[in-house]
PDB file of N, CA and C in Angstrom:
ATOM      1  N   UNK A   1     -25.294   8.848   4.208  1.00  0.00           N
ATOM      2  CA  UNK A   1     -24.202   9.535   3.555  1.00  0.00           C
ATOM      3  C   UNK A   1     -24.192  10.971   4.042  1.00  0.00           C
ATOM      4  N   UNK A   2     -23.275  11.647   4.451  1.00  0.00           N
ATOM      5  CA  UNK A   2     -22.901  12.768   4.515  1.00  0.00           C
ATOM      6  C   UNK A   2     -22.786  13.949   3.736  1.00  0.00           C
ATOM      7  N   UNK A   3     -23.812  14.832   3.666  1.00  0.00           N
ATOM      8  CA  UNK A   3     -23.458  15.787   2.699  1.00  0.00           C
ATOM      9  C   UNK A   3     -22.738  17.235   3.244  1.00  0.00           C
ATOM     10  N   UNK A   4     -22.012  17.799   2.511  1.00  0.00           N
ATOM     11  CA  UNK A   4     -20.994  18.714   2.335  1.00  0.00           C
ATOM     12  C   UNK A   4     -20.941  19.711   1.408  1.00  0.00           C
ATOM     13  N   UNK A   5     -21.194  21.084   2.001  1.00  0.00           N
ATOM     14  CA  UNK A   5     -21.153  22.029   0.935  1.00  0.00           C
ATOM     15  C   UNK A   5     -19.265  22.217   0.198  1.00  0.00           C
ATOM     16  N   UNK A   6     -19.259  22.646  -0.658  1.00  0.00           N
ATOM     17  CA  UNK A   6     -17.852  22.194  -2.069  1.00  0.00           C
ATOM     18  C   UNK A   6     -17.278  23.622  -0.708  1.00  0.00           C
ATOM     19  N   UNK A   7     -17.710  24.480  -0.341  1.00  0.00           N
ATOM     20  CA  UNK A   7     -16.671  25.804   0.531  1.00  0.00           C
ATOM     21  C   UNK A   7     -16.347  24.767   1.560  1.00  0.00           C
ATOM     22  N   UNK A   8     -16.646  24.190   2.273  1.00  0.00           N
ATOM     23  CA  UNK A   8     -16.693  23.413   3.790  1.00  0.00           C
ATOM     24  C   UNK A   8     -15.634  22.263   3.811  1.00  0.00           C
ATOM     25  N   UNK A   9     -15.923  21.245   2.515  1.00  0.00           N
ATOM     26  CA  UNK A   9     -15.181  20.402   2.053  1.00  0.00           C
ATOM     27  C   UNK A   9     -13.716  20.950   1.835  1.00  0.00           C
ATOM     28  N   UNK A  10     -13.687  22.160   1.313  1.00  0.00           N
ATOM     29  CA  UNK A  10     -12.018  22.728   1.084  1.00  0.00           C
ATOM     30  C   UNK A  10     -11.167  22.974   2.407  1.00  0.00           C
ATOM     31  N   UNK A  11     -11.886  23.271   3.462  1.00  0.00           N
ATOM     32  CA  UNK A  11     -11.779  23.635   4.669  1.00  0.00           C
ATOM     33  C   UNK A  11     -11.645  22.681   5.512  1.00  0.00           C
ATOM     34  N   UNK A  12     -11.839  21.517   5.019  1.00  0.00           N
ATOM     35  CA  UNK A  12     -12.032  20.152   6.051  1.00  0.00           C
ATOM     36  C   UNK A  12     -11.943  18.697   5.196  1.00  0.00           C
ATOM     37  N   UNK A  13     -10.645  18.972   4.453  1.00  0.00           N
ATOM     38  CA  UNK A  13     -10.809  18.195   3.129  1.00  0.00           C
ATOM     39  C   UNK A  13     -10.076  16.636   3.990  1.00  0.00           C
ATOM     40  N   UNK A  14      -9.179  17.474   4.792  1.00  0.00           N
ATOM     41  CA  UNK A  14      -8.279  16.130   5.358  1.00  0.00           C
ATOM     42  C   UNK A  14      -9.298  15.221   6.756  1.00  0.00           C
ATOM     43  N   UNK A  15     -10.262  15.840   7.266  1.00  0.00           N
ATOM     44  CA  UNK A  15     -11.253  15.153   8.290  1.00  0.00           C
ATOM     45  C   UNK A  15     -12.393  14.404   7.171  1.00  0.00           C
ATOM     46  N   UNK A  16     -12.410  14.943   5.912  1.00  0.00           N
ATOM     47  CA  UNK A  16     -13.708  13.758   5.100  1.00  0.00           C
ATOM     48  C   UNK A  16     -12.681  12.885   4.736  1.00  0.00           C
ATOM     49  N   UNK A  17     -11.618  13.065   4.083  1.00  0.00           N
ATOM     50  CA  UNK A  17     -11.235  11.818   3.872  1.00  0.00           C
ATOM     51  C   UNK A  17     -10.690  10.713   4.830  1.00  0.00           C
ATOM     52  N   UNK A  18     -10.622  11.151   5.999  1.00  0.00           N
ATOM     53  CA  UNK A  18     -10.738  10.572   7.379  1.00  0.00           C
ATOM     54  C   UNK A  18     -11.820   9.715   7.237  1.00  0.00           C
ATOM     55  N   UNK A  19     -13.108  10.209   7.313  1.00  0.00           N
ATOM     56  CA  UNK A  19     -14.202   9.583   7.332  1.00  0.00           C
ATOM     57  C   UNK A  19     -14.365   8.582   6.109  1.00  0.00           C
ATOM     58  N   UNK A  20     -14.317   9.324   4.762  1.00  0.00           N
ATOM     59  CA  UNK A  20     -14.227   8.313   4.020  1.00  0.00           C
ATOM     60  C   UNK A  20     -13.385   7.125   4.149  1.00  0.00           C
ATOM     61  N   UNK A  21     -12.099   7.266   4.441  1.00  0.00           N
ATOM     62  CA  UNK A  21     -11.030   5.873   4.535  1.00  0.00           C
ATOM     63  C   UNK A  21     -12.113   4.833   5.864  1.00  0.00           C
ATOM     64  N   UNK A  22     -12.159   4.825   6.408  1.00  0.00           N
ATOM     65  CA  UNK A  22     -13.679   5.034   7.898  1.00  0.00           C
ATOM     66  C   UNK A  22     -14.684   3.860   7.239  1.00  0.00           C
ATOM     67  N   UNK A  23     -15.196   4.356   6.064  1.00  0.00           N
ATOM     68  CA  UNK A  23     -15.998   3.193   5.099  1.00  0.00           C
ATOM     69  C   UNK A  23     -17.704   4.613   5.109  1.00  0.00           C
ATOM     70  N   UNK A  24     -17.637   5.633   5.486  1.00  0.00           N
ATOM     71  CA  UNK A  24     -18.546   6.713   5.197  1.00  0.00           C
ATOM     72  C   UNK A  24     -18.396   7.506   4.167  1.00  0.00           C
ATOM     73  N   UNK A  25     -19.076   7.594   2.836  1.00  0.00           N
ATOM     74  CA  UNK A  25     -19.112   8.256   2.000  1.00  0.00           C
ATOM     75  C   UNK A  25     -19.960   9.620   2.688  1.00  0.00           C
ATOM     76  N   UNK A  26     -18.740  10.496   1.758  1.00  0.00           N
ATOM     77  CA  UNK A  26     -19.476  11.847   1.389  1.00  0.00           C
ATOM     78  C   UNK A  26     -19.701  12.234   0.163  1.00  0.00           C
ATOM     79  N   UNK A  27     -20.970  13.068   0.308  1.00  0.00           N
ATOM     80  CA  UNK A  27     -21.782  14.303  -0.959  1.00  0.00           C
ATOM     81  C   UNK A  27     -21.190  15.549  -0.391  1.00  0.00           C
ATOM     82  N   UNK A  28     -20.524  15.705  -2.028  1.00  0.00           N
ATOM     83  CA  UNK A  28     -20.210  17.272  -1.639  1.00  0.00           C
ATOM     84  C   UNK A  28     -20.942  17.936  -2.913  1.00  0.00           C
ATOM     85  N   UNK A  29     -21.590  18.957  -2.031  1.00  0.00           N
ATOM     86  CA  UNK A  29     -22.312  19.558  -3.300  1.00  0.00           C
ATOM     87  C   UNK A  29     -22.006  21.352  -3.625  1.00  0.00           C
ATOM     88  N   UNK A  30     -22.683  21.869  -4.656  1.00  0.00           N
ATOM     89  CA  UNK A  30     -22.351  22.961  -4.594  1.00  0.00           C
ATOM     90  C   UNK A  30     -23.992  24.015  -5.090  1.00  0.00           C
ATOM     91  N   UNK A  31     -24.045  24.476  -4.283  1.00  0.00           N
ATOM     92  CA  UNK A  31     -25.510  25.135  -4.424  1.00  0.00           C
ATOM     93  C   UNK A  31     -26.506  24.645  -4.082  1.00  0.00           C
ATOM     94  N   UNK A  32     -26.348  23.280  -3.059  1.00  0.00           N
ATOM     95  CA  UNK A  32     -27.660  22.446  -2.890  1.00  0.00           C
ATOM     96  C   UNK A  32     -27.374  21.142  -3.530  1.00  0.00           C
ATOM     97  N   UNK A  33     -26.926  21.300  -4.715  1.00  0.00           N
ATOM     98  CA  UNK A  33     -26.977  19.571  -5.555  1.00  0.00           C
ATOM     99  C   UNK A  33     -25.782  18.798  -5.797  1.00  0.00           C
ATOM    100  N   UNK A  34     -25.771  17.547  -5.232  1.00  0.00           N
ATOM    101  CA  UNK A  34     -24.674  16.788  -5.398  1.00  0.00           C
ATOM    102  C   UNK A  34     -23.632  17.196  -6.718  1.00  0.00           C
ATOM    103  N   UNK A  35     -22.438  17.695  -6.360  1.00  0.00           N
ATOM    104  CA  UNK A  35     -21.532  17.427  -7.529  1.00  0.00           C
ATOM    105  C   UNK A  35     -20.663  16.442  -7.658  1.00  0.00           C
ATOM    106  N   UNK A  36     -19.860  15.798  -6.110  1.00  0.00           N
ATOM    107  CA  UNK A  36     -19.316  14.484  -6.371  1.00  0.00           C
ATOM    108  C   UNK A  36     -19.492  13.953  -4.944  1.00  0.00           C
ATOM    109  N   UNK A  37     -18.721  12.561  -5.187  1.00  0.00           N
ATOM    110  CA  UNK A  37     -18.792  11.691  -4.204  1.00  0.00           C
ATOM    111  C   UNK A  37     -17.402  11.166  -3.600  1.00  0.00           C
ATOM    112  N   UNK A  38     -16.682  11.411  -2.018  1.00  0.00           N
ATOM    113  CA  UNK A  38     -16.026  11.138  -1.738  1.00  0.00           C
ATOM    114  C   UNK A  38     -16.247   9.598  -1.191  1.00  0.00           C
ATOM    115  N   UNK A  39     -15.398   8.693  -1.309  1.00  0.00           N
ATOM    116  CA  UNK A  39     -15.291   7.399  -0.776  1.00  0.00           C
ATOM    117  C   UNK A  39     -14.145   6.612  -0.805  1.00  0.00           C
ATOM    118  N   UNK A  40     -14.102   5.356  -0.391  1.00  0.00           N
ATOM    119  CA  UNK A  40     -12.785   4.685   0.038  1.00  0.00           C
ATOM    120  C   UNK A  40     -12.568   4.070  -1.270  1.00  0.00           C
ATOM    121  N   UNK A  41     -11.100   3.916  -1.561  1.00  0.00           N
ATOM    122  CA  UNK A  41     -10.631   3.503  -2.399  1.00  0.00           C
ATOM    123  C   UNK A  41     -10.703   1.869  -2.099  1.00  0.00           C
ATOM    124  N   UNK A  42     -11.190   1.110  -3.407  1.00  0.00           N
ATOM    125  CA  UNK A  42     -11.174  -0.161  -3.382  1.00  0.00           C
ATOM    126  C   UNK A  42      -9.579  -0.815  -3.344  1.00  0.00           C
ATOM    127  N   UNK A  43      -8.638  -1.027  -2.522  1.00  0.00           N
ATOM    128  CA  UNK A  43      -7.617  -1.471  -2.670  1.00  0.00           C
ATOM    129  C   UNK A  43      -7.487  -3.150  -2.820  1.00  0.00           C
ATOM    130  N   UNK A  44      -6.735  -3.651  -4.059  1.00  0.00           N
ATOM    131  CA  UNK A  44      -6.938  -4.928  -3.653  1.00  0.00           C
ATOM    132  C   UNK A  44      -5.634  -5.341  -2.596  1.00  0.00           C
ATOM    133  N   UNK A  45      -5.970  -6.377  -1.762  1.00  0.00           N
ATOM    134  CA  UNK A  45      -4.657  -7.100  -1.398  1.00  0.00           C
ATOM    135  C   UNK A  45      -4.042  -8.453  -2.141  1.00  0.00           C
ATOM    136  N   UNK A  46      -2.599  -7.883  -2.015  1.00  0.00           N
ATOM    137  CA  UNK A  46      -2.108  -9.032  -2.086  1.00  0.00           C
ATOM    138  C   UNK A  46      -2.081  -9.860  -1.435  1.00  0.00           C
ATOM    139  N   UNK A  47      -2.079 -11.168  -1.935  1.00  0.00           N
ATOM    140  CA  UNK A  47      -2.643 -12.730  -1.071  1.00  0.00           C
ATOM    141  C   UNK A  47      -1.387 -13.129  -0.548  1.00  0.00           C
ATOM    142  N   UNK A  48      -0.807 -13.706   0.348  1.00  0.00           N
ATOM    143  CA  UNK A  48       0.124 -14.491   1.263  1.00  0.00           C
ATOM    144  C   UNK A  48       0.478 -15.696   1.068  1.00  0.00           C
ATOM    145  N   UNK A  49       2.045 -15.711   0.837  1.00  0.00           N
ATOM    146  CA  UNK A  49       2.370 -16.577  -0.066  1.00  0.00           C
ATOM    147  C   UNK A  49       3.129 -17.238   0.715  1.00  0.00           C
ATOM    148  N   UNK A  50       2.480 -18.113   1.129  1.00  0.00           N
ATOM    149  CA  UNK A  50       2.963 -19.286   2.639  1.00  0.00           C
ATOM    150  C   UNK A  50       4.465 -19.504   2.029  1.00  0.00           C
ATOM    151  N   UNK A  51       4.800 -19.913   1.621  1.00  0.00           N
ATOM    152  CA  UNK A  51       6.183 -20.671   1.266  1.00  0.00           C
ATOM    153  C   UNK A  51       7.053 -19.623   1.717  1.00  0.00           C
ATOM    154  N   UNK A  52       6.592 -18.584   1.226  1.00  0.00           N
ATOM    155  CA  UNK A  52       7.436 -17.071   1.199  1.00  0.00           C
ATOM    156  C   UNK A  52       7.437 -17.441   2.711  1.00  0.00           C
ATOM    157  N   UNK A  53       6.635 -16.798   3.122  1.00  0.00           N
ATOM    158  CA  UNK A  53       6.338 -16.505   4.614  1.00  0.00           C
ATOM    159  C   UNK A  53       7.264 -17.558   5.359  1.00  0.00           C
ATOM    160  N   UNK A  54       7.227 -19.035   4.866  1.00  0.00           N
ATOM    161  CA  UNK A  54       7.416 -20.124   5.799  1.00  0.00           C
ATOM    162  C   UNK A  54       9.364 -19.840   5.721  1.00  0.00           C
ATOM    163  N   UNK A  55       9.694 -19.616   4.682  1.00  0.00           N
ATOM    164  CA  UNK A  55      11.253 -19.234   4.268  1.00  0.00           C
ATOM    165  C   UNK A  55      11.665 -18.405   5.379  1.00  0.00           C
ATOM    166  N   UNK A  56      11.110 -17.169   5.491  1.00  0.00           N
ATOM    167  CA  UNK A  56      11.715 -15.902   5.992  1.00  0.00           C
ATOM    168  C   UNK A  56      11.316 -16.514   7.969  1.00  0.00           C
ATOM    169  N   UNK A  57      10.417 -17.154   8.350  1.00  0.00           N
ATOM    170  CA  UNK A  57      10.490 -17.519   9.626  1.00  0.00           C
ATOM    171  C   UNK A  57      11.164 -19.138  10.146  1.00  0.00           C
ATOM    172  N   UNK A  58      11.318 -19.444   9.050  1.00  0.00           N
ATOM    173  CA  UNK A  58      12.209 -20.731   9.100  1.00  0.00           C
ATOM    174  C   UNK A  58      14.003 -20.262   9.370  1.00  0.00           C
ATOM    175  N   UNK A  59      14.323 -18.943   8.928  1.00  0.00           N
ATOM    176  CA  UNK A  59      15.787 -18.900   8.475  1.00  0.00           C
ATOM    177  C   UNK A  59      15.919 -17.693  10.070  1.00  0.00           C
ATOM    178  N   UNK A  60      14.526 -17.458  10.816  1.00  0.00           N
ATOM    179  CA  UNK A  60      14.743 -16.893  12.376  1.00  0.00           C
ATOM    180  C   UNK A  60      15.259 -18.101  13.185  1.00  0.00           C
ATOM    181  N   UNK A  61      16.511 -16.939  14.266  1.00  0.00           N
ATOM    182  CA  UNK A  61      16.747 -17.895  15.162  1.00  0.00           C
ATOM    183  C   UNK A  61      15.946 -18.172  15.948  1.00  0.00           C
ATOM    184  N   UNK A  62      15.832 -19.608  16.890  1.00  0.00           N
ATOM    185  CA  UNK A  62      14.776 -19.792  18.027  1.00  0.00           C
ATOM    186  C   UNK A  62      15.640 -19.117  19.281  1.00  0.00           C
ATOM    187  N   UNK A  63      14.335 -18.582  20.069  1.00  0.00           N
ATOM    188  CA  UNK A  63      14.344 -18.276  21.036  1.00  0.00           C
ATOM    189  C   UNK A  63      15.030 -19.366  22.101  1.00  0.00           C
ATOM    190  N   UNK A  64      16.054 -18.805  22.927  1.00  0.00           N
ATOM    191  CA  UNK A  64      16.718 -19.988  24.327  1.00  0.00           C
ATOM    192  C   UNK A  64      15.540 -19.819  25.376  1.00  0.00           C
ATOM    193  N   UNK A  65      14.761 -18.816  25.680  1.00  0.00           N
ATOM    194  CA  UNK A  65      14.157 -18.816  26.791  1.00  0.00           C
ATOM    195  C   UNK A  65      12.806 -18.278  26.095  1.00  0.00           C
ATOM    196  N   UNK A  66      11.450 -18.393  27.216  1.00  0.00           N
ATOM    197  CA  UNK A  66      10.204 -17.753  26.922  1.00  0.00           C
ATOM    198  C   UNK A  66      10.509 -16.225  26.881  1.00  0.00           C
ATOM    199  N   UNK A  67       9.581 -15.459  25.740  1.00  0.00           N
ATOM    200  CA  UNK A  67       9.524 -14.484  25.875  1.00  0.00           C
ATOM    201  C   UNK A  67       9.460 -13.428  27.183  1.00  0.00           C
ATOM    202  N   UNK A  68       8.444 -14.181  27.790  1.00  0.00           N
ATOM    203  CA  UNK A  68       7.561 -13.466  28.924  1.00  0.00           C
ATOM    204  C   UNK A  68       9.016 -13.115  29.777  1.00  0.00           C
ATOM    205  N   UNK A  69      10.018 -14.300  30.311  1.00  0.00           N
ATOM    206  CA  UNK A  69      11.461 -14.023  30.980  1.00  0.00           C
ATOM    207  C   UNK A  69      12.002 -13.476  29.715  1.00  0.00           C
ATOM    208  N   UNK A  70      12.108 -13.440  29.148  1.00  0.00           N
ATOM    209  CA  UNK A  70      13.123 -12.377  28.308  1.00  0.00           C
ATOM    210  C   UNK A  70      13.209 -10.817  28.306  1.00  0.00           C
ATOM    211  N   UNK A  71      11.749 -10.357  28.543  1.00  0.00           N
ATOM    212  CA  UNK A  71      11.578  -9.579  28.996  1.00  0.00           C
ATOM    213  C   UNK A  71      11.100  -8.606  29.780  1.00  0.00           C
ATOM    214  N   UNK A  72      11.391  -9.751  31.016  1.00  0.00           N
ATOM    215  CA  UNK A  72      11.673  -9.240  32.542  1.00  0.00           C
ATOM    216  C   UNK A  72      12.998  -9.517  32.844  1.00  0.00           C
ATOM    217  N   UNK A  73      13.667 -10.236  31.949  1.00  0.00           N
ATOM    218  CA  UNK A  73      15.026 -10.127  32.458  1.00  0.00           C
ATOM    219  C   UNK A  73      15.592  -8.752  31.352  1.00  0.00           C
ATOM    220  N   UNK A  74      15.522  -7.851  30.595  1.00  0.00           N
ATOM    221  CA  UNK A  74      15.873  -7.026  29.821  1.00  0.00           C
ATOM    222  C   UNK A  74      15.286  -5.832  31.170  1.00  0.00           C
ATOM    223  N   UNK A  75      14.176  -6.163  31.589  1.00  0.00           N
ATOM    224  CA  UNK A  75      13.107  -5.021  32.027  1.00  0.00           C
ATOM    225  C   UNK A  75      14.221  -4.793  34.077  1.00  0.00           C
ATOM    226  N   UNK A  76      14.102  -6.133  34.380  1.00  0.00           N
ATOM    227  CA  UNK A  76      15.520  -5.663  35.697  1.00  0.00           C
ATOM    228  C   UNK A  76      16.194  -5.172  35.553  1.00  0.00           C
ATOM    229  N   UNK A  77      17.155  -5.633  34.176  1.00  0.00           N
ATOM    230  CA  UNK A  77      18.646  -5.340  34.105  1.00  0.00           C
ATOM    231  C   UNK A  77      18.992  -3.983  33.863  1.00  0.00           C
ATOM    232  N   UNK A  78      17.998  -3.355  33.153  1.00  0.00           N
ATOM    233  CA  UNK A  78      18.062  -2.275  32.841  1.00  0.00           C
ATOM    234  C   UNK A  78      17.850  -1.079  34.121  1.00  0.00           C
ATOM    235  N   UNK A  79      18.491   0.194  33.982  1.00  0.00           N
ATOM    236  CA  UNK A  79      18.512   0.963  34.580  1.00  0.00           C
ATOM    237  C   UNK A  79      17.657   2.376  34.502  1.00  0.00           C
ATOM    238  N   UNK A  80      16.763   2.778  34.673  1.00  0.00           N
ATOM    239  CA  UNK A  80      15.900   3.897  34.433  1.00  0.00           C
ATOM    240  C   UNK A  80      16.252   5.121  34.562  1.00  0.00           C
TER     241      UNK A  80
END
């Protein structure tokens, strides 16, 4: 864990929480002794809700040609 004096931390508040989001907790202390603890927020996720999912790529049109020619034919046609 990383410790951090509370002056240093004010000064560099947006690079610890860098680190913290990272999965590295910091100690920030003040006079020597821990006063708190920066760390990553437990976020939960939401779970994936196939049906959903299967709806919204079911109601895409299909592709007429492979990607890969689709775009090399976008990538010729075009003019730089």
């Amino acid at each position: 864990m990383n410790s951090v004096n509370l002056a240093d931390a004010k000064a560099h508040l947006s690079e610890l929480v860098a680190q913290a989001q990272s999965g590295e907790s910091v100690c920030i202390t003040r006079r020597g002794k821990p006063v708190a603890r920066l760390s990553a927020a437990d976020i939960p996720r939401r779970p994936i809700i196939l049906s959903d999912l299967r709806a919204v790529t079911d109601a895409m049109p299909r592709q007429d040609q492979p990607a890969g020619d689709f775009i090399r034919r976008l990538r010729d046609e075009s003019r730089y």
